[in-house]
PDB file of N, CA and C in Angstrom:
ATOM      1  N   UNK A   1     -41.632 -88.108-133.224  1.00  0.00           N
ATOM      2  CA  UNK A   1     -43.074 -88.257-133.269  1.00  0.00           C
ATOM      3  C   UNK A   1     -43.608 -87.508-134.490  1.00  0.00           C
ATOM      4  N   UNK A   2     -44.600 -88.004-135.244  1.00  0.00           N
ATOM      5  CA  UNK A   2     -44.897 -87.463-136.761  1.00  0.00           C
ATOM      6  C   UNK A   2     -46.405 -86.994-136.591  1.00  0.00           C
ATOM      7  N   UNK A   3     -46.615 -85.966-136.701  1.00  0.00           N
ATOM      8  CA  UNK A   3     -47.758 -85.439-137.087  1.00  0.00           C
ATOM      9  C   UNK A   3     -48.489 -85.636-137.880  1.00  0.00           C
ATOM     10  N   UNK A   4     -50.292 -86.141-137.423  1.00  0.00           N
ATOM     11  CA  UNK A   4     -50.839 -86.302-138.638  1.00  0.00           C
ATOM     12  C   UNK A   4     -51.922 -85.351-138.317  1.00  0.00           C
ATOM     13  N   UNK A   5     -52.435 -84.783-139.550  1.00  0.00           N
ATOM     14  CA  UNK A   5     -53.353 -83.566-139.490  1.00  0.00           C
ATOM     15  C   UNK A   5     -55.109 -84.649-139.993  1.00  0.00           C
ATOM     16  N   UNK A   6     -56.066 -83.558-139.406  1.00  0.00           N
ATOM     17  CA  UNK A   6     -57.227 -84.608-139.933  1.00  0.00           C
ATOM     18  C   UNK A   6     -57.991 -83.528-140.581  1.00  0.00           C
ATOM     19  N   UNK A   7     -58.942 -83.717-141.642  1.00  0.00           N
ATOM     20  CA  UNK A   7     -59.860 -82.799-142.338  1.00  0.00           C
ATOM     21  C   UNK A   7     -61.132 -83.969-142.194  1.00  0.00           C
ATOM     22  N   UNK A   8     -62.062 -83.548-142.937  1.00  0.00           N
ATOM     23  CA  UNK A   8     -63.288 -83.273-143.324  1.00  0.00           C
ATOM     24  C   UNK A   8     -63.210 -84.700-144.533  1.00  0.00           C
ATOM     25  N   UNK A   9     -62.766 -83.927-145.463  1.00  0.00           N
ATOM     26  CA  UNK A   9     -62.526 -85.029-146.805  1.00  0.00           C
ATOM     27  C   UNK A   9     -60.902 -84.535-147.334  1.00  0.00           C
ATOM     28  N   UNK A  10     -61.210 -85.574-148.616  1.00  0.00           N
ATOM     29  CA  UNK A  10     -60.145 -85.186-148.466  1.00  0.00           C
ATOM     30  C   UNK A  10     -59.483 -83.656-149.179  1.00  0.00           C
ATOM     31  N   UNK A  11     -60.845 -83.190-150.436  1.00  0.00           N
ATOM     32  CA  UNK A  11     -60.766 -81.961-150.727  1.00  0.00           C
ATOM     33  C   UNK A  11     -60.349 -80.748-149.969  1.00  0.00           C
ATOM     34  N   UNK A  12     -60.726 -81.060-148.534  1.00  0.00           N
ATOM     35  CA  UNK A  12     -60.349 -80.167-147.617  1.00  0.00           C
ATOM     36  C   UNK A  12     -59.033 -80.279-147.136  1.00  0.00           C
ATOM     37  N   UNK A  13     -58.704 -81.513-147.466  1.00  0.00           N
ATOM     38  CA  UNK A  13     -57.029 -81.202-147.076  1.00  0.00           C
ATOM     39  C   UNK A  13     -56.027 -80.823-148.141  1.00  0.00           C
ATOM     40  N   UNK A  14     -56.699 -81.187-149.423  1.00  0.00           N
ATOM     41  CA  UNK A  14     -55.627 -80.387-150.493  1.00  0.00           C
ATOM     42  C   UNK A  14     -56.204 -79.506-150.643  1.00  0.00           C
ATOM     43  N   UNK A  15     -57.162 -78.291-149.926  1.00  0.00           N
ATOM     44  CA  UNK A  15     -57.608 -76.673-150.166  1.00  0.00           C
ATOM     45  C   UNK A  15     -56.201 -76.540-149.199  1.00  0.00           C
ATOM     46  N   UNK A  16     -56.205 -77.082-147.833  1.00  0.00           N
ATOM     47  CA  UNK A  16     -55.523 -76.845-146.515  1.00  0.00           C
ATOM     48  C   UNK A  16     -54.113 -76.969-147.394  1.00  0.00           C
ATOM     49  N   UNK A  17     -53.395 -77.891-147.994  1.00  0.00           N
ATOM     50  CA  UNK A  17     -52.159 -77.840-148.663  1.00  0.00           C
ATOM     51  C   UNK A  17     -51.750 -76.510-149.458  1.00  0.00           C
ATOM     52  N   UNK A  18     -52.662 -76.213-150.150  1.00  0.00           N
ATOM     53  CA  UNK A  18     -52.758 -75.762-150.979  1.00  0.00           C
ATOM     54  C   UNK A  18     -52.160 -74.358-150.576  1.00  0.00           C
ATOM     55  N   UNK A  19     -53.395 -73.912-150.044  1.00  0.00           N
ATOM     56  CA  UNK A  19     -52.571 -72.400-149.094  1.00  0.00           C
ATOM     57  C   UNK A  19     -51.710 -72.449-148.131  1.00  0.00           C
ATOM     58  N   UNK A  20     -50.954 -74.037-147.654  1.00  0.00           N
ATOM     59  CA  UNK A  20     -49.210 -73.827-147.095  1.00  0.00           C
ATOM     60  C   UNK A  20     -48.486 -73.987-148.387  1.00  0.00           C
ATOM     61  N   UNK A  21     -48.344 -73.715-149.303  1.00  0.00           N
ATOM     62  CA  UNK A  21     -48.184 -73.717-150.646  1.00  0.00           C
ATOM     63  C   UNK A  21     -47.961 -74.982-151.287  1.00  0.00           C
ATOM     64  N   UNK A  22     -48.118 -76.004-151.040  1.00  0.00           N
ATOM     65  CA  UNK A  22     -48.373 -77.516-151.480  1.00  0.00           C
ATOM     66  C   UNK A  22     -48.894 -77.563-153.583  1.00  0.00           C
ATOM     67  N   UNK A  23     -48.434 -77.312-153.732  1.00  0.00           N
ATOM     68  CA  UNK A  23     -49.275 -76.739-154.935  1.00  0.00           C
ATOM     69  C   UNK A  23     -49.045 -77.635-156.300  1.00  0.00           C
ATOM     70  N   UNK A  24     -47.872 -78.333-156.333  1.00  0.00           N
ATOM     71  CA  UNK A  24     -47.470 -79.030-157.346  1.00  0.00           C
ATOM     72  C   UNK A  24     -48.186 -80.811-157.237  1.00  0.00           C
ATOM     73  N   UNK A  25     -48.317 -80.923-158.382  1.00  0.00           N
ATOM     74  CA  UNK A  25     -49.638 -82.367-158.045  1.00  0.00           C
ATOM     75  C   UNK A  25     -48.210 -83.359-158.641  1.00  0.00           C
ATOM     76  N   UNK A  26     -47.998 -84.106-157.442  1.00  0.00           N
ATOM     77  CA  UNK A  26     -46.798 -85.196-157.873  1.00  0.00           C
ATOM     78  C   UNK A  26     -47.272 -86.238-158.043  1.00  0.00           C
ATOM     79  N   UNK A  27     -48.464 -86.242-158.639  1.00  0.00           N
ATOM     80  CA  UNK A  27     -49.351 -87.777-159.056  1.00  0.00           C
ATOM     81  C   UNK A  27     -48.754 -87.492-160.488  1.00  0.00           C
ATOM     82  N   UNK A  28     -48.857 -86.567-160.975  1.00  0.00           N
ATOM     83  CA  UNK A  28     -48.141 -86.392-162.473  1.00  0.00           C
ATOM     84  C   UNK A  28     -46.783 -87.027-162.755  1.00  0.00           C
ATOM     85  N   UNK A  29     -46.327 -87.340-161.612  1.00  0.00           N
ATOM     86  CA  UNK A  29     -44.503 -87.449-161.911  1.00  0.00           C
ATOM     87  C   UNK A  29     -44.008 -88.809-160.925  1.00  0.00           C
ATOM     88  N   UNK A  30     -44.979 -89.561-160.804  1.00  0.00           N
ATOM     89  CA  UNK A  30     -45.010 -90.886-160.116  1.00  0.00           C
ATOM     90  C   UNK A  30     -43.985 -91.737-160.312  1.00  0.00           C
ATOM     91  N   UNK A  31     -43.151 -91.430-161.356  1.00  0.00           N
ATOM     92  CA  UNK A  31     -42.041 -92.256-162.237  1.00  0.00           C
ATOM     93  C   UNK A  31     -40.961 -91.811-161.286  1.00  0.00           C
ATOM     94  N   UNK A  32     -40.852 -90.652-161.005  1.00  0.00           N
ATOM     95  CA  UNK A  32     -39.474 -89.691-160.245  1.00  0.00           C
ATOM     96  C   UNK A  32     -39.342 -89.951-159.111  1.00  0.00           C
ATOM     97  N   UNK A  33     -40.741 -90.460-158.144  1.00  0.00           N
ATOM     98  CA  UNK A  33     -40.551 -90.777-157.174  1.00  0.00           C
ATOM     99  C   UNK A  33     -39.859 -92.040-156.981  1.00  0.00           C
ATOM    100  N   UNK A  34     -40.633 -92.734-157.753  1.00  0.00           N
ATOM    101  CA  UNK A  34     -40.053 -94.223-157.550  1.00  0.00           C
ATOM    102  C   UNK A  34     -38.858 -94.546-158.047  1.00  0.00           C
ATOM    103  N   UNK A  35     -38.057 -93.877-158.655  1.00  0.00           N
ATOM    104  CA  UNK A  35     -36.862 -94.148-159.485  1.00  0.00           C
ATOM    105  C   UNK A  35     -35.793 -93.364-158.459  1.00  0.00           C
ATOM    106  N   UNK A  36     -36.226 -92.391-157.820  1.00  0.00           N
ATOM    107  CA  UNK A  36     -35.558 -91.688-156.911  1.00  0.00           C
ATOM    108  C   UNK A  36     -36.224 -91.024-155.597  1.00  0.00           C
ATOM    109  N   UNK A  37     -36.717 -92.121-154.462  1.00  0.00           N
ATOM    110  CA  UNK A  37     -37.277 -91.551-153.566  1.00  0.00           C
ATOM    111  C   UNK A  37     -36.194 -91.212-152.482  1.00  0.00           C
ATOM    112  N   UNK A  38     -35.210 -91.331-152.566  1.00  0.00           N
ATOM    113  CA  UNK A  38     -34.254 -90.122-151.790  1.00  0.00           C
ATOM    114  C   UNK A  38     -34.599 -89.022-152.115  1.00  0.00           C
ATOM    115  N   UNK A  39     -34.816 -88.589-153.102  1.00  0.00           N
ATOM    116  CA  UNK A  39     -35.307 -86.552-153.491  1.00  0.00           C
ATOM    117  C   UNK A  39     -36.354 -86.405-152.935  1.00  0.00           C
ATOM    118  N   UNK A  40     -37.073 -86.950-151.789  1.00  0.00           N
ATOM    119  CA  UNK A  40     -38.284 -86.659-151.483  1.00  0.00           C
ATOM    120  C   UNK A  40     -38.310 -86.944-149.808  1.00  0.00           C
ATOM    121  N   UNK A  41     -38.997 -86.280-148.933  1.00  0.00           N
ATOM    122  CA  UNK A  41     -39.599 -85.991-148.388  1.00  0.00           C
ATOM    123  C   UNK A  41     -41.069 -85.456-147.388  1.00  0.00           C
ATOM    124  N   UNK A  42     -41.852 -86.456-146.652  1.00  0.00           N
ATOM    125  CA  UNK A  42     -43.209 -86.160-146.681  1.00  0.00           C
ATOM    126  C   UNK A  42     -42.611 -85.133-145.305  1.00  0.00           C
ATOM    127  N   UNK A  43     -43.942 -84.221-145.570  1.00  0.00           N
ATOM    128  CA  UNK A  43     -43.780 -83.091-144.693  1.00  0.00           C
ATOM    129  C   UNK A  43     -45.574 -83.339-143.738  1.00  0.00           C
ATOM    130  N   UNK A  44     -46.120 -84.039-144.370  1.00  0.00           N
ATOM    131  CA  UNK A  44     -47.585 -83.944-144.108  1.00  0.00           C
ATOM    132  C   UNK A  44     -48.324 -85.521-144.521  1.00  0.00           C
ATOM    133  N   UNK A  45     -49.050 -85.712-143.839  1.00  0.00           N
ATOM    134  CA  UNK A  45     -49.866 -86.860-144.247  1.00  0.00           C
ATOM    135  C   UNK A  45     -51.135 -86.780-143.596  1.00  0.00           C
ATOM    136  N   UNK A  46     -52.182 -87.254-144.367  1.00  0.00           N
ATOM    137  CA  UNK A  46     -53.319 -87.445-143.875  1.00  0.00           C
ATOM    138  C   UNK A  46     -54.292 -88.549-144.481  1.00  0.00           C
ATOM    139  N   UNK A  47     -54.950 -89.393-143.754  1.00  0.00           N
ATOM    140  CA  UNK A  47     -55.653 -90.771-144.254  1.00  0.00           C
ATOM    141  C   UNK A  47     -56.804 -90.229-143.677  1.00  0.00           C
ATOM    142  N   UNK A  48     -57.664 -90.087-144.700  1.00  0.00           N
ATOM    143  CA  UNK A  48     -59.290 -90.494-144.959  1.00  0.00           C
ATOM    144  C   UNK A  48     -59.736 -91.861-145.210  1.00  0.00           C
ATOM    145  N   UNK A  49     -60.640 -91.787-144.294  1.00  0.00           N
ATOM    146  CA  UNK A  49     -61.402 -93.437-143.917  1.00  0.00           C
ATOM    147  C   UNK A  49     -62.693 -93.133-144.340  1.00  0.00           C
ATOM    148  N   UNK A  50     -63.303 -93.699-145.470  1.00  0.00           N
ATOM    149  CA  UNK A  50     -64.637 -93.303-145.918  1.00  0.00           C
ATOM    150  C   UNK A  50     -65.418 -94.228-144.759  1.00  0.00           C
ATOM    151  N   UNK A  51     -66.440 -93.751-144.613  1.00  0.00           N
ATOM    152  CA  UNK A  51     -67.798 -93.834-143.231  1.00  0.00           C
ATOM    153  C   UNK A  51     -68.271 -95.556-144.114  1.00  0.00           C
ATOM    154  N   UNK A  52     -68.674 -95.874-144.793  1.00  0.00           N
ATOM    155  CA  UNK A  52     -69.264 -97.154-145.314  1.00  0.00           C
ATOM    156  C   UNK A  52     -68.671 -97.734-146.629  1.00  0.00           C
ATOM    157  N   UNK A  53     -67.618 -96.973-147.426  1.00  0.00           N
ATOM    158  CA  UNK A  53     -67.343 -97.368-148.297  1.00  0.00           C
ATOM    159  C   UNK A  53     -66.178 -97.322-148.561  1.00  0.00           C
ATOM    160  N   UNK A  54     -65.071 -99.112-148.374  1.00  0.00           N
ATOM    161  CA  UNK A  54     -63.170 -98.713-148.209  1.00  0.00           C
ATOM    162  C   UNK A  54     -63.008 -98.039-149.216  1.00  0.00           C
ATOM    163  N   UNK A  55     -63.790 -98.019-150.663  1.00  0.00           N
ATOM    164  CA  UNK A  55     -63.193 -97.154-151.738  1.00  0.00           C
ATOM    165  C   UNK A  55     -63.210 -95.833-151.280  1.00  0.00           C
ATOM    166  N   UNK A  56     -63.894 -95.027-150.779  1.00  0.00           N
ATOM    167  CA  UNK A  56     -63.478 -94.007-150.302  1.00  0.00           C
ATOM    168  C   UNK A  56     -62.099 -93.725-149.614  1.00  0.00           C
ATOM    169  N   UNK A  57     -61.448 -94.820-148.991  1.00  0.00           N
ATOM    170  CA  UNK A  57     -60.299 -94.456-148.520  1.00  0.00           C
ATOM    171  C   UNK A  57     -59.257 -93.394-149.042  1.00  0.00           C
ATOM    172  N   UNK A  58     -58.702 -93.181-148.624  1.00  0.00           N
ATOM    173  CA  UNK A  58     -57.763 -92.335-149.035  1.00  0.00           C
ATOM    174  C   UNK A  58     -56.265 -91.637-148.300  1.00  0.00           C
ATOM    175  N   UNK A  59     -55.199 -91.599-148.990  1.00  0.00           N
ATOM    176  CA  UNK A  59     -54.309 -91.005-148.461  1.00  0.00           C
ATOM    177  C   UNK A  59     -53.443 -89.897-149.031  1.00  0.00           C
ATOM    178  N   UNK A  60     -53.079 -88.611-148.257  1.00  0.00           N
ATOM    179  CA  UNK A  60     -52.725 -87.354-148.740  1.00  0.00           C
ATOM    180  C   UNK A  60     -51.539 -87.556-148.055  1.00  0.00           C
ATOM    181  N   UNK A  61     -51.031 -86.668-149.153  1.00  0.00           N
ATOM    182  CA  UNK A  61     -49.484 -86.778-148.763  1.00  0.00           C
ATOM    183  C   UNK A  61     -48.611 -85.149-149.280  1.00  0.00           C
ATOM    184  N   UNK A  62     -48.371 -84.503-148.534  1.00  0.00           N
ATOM    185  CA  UNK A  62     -47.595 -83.494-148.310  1.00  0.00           C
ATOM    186  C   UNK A  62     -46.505 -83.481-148.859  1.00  0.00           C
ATOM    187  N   UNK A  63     -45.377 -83.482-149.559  1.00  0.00           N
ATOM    188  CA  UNK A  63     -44.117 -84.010-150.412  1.00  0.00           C
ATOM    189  C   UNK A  63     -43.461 -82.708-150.289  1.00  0.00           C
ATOM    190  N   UNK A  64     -42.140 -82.565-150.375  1.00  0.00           N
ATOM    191  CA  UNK A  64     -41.392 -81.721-150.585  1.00  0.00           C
ATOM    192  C   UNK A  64     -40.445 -82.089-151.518  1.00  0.00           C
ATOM    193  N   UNK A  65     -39.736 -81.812-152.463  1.00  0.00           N
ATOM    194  CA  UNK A  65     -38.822 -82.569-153.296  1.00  0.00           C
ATOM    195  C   UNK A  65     -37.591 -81.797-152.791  1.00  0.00           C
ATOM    196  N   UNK A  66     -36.308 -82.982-152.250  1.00  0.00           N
ATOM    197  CA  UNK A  66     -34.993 -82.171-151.650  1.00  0.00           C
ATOM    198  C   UNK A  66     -34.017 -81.603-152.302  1.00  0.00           C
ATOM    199  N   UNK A  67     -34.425 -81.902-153.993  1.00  0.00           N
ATOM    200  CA  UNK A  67     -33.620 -81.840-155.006  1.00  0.00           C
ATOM    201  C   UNK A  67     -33.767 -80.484-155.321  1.00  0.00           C
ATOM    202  N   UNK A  68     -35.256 -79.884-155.601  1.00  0.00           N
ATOM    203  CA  UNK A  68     -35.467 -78.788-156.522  1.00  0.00           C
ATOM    204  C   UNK A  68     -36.833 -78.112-154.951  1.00  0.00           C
ATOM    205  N   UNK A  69     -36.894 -78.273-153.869  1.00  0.00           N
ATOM    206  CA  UNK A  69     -37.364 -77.617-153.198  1.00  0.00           C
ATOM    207  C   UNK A  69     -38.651 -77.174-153.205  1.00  0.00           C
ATOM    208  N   UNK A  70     -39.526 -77.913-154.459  1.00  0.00           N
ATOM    209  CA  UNK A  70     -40.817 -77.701-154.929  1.00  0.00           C
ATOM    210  C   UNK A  70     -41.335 -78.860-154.118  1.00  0.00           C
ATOM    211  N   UNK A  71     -42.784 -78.219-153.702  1.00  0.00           N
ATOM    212  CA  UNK A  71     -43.972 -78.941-153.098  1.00  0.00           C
ATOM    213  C   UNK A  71     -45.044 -78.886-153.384  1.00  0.00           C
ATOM    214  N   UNK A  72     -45.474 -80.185-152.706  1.00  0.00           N
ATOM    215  CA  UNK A  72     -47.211 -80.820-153.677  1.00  0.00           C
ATOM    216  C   UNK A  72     -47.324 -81.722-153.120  1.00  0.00           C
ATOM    217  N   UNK A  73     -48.501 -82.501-153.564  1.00  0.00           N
ATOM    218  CA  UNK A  73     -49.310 -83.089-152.570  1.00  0.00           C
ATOM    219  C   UNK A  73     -49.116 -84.670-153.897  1.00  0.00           C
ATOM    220  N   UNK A  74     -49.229 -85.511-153.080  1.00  0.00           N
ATOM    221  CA  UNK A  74     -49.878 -87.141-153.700  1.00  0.00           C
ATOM    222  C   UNK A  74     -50.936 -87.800-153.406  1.00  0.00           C
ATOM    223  N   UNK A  75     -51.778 -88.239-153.953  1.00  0.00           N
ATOM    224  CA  UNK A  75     -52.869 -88.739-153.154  1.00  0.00           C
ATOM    225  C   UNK A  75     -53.510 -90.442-153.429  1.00  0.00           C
ATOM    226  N   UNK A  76     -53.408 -91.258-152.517  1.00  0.00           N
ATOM    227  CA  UNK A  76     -53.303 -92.296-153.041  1.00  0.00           C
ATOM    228  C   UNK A  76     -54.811 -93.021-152.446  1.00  0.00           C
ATOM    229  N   UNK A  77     -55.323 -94.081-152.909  1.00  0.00           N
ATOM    230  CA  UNK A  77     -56.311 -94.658-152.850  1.00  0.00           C
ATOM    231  C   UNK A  77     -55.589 -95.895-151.731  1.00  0.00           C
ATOM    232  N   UNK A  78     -56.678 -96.531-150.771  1.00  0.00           N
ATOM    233  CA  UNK A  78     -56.035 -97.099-149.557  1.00  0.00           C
ATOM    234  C   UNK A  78     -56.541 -98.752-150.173  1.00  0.00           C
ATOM    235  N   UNK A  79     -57.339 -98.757-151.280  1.00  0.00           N
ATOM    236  CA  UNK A  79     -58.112-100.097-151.798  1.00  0.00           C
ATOM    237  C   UNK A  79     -56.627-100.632-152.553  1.00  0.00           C
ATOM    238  N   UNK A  80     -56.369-102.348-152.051  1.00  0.00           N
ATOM    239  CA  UNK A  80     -55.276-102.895-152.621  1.00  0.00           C
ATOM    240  C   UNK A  80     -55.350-102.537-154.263  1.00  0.00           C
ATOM    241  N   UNK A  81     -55.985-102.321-155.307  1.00  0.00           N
ATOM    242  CA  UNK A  81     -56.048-102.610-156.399  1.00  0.00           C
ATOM    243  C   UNK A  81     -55.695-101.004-156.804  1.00  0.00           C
ATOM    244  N   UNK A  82     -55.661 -99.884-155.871  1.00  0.00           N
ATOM    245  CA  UNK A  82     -55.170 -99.050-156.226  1.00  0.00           C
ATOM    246  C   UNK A  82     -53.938 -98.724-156.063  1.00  0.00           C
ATOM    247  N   UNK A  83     -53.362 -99.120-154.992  1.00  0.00           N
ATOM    248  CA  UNK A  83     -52.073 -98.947-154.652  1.00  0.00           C
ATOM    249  C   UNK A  83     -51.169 -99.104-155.836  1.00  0.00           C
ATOM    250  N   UNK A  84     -50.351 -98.220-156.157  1.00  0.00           N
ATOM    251  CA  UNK A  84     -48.712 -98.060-157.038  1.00  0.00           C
ATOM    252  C   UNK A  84     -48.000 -98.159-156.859  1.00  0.00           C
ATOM    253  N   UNK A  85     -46.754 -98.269-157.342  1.00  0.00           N
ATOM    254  CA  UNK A  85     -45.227 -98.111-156.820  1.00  0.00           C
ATOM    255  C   UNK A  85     -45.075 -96.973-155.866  1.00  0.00           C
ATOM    256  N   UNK A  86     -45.550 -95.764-156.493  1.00  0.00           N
ATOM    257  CA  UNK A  86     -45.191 -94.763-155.390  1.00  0.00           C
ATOM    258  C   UNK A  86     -45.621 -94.579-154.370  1.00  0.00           C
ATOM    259  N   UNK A  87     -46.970 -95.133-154.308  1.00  0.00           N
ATOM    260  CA  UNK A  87     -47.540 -94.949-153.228  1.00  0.00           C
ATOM    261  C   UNK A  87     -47.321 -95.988-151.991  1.00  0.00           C
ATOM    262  N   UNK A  88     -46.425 -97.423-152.699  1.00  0.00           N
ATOM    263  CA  UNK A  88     -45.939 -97.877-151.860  1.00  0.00           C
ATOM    264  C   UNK A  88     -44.183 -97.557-151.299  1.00  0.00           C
ATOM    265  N   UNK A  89     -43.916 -97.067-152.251  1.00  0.00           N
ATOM    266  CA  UNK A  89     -42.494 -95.794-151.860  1.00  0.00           C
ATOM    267  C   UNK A  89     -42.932 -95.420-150.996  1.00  0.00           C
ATOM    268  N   UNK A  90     -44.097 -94.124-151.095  1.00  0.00           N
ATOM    269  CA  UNK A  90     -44.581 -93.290-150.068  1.00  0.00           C
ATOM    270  C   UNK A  90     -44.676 -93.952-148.368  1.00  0.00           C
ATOM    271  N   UNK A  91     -45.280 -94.869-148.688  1.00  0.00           N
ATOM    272  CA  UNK A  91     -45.722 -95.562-147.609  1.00  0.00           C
ATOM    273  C   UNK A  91     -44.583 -95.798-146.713  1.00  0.00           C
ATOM    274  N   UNK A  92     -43.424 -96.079-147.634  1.00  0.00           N
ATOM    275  CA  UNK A  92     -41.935 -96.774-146.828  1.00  0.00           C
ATOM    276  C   UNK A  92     -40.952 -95.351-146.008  1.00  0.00           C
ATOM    277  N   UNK A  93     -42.049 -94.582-146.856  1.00  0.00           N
ATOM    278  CA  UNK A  93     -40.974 -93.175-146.412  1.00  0.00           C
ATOM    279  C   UNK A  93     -41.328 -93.326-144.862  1.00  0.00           C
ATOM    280  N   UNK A  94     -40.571 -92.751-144.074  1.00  0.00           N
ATOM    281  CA  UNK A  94     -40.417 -91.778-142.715  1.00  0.00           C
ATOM    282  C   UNK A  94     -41.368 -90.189-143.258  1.00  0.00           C
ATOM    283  N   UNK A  95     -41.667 -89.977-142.164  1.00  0.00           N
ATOM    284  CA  UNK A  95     -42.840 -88.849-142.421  1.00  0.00           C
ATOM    285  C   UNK A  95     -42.261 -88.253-141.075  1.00  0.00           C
ATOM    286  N   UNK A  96     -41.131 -86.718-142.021  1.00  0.00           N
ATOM    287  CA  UNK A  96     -40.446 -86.148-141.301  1.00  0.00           C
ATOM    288  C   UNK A  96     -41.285 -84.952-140.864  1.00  0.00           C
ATOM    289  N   UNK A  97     -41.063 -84.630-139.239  1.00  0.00           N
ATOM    290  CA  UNK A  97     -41.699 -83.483-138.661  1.00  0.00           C
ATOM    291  C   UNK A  97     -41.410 -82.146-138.868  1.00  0.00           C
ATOM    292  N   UNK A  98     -42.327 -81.029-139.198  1.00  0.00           N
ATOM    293  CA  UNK A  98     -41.436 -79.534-139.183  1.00  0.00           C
ATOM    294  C   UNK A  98     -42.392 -78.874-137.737  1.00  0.00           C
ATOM    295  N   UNK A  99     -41.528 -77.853-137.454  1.00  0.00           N
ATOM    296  CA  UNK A  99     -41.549 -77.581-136.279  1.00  0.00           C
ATOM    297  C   UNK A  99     -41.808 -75.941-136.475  1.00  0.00           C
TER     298      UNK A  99
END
């Protein structure tokens, strides 16, 4: 069973990442995921549903990398025209539980 956490927006969930030390922004390195999403791991997820507007959507993503043990967050837009490779990687991942 996978845990999903809920905030406010979504600023509030990468403050909340942030201080479980989430800290590395893997929107920068979108290439690594997708070329190698075995090195990765979601530890966290959270979908923001904007109140009147789907562009507001949004999805946070908790990452751990299994390779080099560094973590950070991804954050993807839920509007088809935003969606990426990684974020459809992301999507395919299993969203493993910590305990």
């Amino acid at each position: 069973m996978s845990k999903m956490y809920h905030y406010a927006t979504v600023s509030k969930a990468l403050e909340e990442l942030k201080a479980k030390g989430f800290t590395f922004d893997f929107n920068l390195h979108e290439k690594d995921i997708v070329a190698h999403p075995e090195n990765y791991e979601i530890v966290h997820i959270y979908r923001y549903e904007g109140e009147s507007d789907p562009g507001d959507e949004a999805t946070v993503y908790g990452i751990k990398s299994l390779k080099n043990k560094q973590m950070g967050v991804f954050v993807s837009g839920f509007a088809a025209n935003s969606e990426n490779d990684a974020a459809r990687i992301l999507s395919d991942l299993s969203i493993k539980d910590k305990k």
